[in-house]
Protein backbone atom coordinates (compact mmCIF):
# COMPACT_ATOMS: atom_id res chain seq x y z
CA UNK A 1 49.66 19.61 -41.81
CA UNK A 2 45.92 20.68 -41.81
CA UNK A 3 44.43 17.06 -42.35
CA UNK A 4 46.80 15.61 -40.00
CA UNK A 5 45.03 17.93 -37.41
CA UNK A 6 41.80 17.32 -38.68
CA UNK A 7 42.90 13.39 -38.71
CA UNK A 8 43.76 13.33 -34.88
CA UNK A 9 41.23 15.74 -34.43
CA UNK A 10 38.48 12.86 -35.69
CA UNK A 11 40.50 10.26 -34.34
CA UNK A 12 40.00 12.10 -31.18
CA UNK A 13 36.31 12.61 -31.35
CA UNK A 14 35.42 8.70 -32.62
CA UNK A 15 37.29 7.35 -29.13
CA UNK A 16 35.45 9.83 -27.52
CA UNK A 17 31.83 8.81 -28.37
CA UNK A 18 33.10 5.20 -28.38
CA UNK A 19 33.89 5.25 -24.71
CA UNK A 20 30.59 7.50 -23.89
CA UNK A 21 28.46 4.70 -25.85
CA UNK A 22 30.39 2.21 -24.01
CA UNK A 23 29.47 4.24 -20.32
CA UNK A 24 26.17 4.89 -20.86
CA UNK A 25 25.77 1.00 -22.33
CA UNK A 26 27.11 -0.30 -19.04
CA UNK A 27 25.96 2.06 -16.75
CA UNK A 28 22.19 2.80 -18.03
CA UNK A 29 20.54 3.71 -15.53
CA UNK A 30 17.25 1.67 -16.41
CA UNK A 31 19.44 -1.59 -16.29
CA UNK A 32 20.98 -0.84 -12.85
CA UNK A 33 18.03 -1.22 -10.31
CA UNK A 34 15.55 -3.73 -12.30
CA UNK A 35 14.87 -7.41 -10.87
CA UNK A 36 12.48 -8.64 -13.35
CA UNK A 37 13.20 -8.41 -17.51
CA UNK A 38 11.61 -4.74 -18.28
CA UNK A 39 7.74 -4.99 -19.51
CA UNK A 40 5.80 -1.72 -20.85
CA UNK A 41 4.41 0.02 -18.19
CA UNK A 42 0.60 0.90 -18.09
CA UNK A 43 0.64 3.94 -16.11
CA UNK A 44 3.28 6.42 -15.84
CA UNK A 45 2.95 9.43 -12.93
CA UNK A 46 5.69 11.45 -12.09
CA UNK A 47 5.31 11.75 -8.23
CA UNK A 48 7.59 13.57 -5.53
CA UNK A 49 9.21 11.18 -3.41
CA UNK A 50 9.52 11.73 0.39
CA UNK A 51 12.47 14.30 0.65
CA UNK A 52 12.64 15.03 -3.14
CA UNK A 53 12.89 18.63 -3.82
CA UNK A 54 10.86 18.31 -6.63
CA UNK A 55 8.09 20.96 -7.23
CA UNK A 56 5.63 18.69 -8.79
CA UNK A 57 3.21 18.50 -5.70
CA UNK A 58 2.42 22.32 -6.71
CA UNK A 59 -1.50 21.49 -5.28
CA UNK A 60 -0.65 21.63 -1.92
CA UNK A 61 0.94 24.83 -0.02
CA UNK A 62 4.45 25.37 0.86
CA UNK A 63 3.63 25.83 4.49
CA UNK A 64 2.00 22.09 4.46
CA UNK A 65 4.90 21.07 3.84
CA UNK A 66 5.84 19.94 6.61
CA UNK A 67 2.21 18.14 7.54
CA UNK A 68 2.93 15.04 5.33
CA UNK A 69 0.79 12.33 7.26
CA UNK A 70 3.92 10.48 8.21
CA UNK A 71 5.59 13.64 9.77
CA UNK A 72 2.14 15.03 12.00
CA UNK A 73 2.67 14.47 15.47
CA UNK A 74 -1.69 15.77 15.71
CA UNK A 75 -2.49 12.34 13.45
CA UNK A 76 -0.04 9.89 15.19
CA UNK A 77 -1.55 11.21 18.51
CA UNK A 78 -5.18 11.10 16.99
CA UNK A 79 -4.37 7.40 16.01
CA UNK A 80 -3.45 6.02 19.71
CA UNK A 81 -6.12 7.99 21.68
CA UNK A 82 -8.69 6.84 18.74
CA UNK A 83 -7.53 3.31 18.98
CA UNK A 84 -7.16 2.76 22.11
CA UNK A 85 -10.70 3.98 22.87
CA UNK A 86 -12.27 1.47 19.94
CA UNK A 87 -10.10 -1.36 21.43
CA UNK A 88 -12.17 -0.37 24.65
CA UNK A 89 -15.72 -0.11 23.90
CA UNK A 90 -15.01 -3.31 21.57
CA UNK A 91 -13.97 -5.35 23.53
CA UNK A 92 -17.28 -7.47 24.28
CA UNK A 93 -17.00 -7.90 20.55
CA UNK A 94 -13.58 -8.80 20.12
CA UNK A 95 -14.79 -11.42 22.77
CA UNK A 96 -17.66 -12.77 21.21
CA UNK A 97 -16.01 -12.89 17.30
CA UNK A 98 -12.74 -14.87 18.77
CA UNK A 99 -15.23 -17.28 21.03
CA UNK A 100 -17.69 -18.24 17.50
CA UNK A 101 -13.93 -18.58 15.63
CA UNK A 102 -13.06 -20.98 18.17
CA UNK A 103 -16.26 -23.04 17.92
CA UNK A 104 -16.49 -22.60 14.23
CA UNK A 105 -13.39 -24.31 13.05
CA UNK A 106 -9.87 -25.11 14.86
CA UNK A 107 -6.67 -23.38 14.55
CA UNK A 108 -6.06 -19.35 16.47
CA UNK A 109 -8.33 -16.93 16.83
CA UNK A 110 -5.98 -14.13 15.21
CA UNK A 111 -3.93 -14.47 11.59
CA UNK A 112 -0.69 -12.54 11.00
CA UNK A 113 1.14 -11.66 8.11
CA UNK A 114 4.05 -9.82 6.56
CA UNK A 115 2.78 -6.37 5.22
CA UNK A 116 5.30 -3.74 3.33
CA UNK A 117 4.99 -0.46 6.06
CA UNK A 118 6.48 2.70 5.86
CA UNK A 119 9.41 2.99 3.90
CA UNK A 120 8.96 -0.30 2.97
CA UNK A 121 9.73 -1.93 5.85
CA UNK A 122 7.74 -5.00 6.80
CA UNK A 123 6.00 -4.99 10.03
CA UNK A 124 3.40 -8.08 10.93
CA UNK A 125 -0.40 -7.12 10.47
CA UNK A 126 -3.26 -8.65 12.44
CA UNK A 127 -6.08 -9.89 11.84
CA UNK A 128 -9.02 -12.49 12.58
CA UNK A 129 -8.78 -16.06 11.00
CA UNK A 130 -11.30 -16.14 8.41
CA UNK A 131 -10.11 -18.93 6.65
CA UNK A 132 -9.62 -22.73 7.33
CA UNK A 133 -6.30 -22.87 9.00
CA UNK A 134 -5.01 -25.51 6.77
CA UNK A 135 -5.77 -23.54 3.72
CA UNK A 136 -4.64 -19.96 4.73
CA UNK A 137 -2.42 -18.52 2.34
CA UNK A 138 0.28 -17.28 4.60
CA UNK A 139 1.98 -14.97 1.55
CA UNK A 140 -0.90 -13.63 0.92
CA UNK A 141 -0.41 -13.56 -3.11
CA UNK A 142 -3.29 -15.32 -3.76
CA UNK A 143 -6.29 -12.94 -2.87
CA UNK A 144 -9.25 -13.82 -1.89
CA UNK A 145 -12.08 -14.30 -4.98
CA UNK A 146 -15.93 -14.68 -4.76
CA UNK A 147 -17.41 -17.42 -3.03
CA UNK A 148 -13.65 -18.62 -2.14
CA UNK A 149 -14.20 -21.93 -0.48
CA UNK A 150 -11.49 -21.32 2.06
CA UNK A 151 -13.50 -19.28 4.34
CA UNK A 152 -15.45 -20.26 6.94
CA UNK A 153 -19.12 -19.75 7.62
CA UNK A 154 -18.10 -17.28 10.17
CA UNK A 155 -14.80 -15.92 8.22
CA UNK A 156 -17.99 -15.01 5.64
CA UNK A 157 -19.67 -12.48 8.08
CA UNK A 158 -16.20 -11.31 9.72
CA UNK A 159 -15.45 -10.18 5.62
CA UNK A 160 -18.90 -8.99 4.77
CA UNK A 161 -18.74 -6.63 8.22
CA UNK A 162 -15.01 -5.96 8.31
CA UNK A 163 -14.70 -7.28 11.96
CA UNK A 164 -11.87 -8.70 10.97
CA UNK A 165 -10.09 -5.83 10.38
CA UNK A 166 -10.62 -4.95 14.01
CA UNK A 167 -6.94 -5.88 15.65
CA UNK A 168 -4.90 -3.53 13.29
CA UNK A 169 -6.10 -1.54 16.20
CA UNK A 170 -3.07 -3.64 17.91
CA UNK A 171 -0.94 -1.96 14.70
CA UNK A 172 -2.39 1.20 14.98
CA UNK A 173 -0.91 1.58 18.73
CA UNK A 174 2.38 0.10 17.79
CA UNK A 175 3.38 2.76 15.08
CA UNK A 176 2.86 0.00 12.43
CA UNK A 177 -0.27 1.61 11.15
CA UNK A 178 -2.57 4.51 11.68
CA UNK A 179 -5.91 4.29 11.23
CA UNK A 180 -6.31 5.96 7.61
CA UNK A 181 -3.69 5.28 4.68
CA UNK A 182 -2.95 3.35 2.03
CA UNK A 183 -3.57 -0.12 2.84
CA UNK A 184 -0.82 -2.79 3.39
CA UNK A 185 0.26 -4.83 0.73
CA UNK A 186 1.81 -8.27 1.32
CA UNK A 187 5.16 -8.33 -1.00
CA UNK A 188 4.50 -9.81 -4.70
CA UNK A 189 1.00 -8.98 -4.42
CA UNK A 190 -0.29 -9.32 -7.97
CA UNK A 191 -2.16 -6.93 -9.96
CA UNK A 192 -3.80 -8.09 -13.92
CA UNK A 193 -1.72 -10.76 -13.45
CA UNK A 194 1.75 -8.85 -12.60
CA UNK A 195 3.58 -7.65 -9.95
CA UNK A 196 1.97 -4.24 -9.02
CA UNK A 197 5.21 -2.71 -8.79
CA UNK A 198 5.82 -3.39 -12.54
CA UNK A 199 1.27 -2.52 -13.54
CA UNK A 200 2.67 0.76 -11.77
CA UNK A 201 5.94 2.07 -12.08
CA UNK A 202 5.20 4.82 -9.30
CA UNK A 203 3.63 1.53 -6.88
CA UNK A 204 5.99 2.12 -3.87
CA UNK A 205 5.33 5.56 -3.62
CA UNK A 206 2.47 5.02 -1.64
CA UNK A 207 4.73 3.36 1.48
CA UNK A 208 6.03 7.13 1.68
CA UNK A 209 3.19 7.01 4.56
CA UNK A 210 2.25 4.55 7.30
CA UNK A 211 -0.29 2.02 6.19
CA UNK A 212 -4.07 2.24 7.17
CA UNK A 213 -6.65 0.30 8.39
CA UNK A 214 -8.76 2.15 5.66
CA UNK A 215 -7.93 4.93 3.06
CA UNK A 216 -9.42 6.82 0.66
CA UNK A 217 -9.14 3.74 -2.21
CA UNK A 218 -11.84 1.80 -0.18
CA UNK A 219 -13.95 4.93 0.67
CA UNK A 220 -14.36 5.60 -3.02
CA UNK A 221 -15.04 1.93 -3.47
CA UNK A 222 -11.65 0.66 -4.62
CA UNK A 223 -11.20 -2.83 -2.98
CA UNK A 224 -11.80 -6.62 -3.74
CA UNK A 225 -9.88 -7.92 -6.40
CA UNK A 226 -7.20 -5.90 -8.66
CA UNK A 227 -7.68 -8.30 -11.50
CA UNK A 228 -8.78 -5.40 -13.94
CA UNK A 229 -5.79 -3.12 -14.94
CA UNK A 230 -7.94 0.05 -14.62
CA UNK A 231 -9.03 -0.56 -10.84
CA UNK A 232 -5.65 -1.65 -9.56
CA UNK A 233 -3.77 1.90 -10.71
CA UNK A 234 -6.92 3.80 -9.48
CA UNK A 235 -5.94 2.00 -5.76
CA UNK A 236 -2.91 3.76 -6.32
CA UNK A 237 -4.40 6.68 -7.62
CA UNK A 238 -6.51 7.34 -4.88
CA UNK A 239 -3.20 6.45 -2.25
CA UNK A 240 -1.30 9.26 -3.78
CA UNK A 241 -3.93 11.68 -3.74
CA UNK A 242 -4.53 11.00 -0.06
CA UNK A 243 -0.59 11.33 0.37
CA UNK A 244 -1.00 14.74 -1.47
CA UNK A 245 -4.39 16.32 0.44
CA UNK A 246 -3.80 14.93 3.76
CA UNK A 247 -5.42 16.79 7.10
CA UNK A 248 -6.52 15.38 10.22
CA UNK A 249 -10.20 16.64 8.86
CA UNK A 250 -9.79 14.23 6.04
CA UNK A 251 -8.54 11.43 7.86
CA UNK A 252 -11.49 12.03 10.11
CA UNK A 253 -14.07 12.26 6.98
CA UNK A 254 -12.78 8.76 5.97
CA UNK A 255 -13.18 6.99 9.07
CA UNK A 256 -16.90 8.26 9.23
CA UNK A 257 -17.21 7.08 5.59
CA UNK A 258 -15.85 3.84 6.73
CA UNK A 259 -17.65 3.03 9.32
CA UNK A 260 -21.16 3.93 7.42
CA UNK A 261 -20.29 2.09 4.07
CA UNK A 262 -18.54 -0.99 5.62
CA UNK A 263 -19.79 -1.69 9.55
CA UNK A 264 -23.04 -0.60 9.12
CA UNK A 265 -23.91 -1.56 5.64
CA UNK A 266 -22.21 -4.40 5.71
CA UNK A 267 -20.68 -3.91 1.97
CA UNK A 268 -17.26 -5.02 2.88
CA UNK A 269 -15.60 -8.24 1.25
């Protein structure tokens, strides 16, 4: 009678683990939400998502909590009255750059793109044509390399000064952007050669703000290509640290940083 127990018992126990294998086979978790075969990730950082309860951002205060850069009324006011008044006092320039694109070589004055935004959502970025109109790379995958021969003598200085950044502004005022954050990426933008959201598994958690016109990345001289492993998680790096420490002090500090390392020094690219 005992090992007819213990039989049914084991019986029991093998159907048991054989439907749990079969669960957890069909329903892992990893399989579910993947679009591309699974590679071996690089990087790995755990990171709290927007809303997560997660304790892991211990660095910053309870009380900041609710200062995240995408939830600050003081920065998304900062960002209109401080873009509207560049859009102002540049206009003679924003004059005088679309007037030498015109005469340079033909095709519009601005370029537009598709740009993940917050939460992922795409929102159409600005910008001034800096490349030959029949050779612009409307996806935006292929980045730009040294010497690229598709931009034009003018498109040249427009890079080297970041003018061409200058009608984000236009984004900035819309809600699309703010002036400091991570910086757009187009969709399938590459990184060593792969996707960046497979380089770095925590990639999206940077859209868990509005996009900038410049960050902290380009301040600390993260920008050009992201051919090099290394450099393209530090981008990311640098995003989520920004994401973590934000105040309107640092946004400020970065767009003074900005404007001294790339307008007046001319090292942009």
């Amino acid at each position: 009678m005992a090992s007819t127990v213990t039989a049914k018992t084991t019986t029991r126990l093998d159907r048991d683990r054989f439907n749990r294998d079969r669960f957890d086979r069909d329903f892992d978790r990893d399989n579910v939400t993947p679009l591309r075969k699974e590679r071996r990730h690089i990087s790995v950082r755990p990171v709290e998502y927007a809303g997560s309860s997660s304790a892991y951002r211990s660095r910053r205060p309870r009380y900041a909590a609710g200062t995240e850069p995408f939830a600050s009324l003081g920065k998304r006011l900062f960002d209109i009255a401080a873009a509207s008044a560049a859009l102002l006092l540049l206009a003679p320039v924003l004059i005088t750059v679309a007037i030498a694109i015109k005469l340079g070589s033909p095709g519009p004055v601005l370029f537009h793109q598709y740009r993940y935004g917050y939460r992922n959502r795409f929102f159409r970025i600005y910008k001034f044509r800096t490349m030959r109109t029949e050779a612009c790379d409307a996806t935006g995958v292929r980045q730009t390399v040294q010497g690229d021969p598709r931009v034009t003598p003018i498109g040249r200085i427009l890079r080297k000064t970041s003018l061409d950044e200058i009608p984000q502004l236009i984004n900035v005022i819309r809600g699309d952007m703010s002036l400091v954050g991570p910086r757009p990426h187009v969709p399938g933008m590459l990184a060593a050669q792969l996707p960046y959201e497979d380089l770095v598994p925590y990639y999206f958690q940077r859209h868990t703000a509005r996009p900038g016109i410049t960050g902290l990345a380009q301040v600390s001289g993260c920008r050009g290509s992201t051919a090099e492993p290394s450099r393209a998680i530090s981008r990311i790096e640098y995003d989520l640290d920004y994401i973590e420490k934000w105040s309107l002090w640092m946004d400020i500090t970065i767009i003074v940083r900005t404007i001294r390392r790339e307008f007046l020094s001319g090292s942009g690219s």
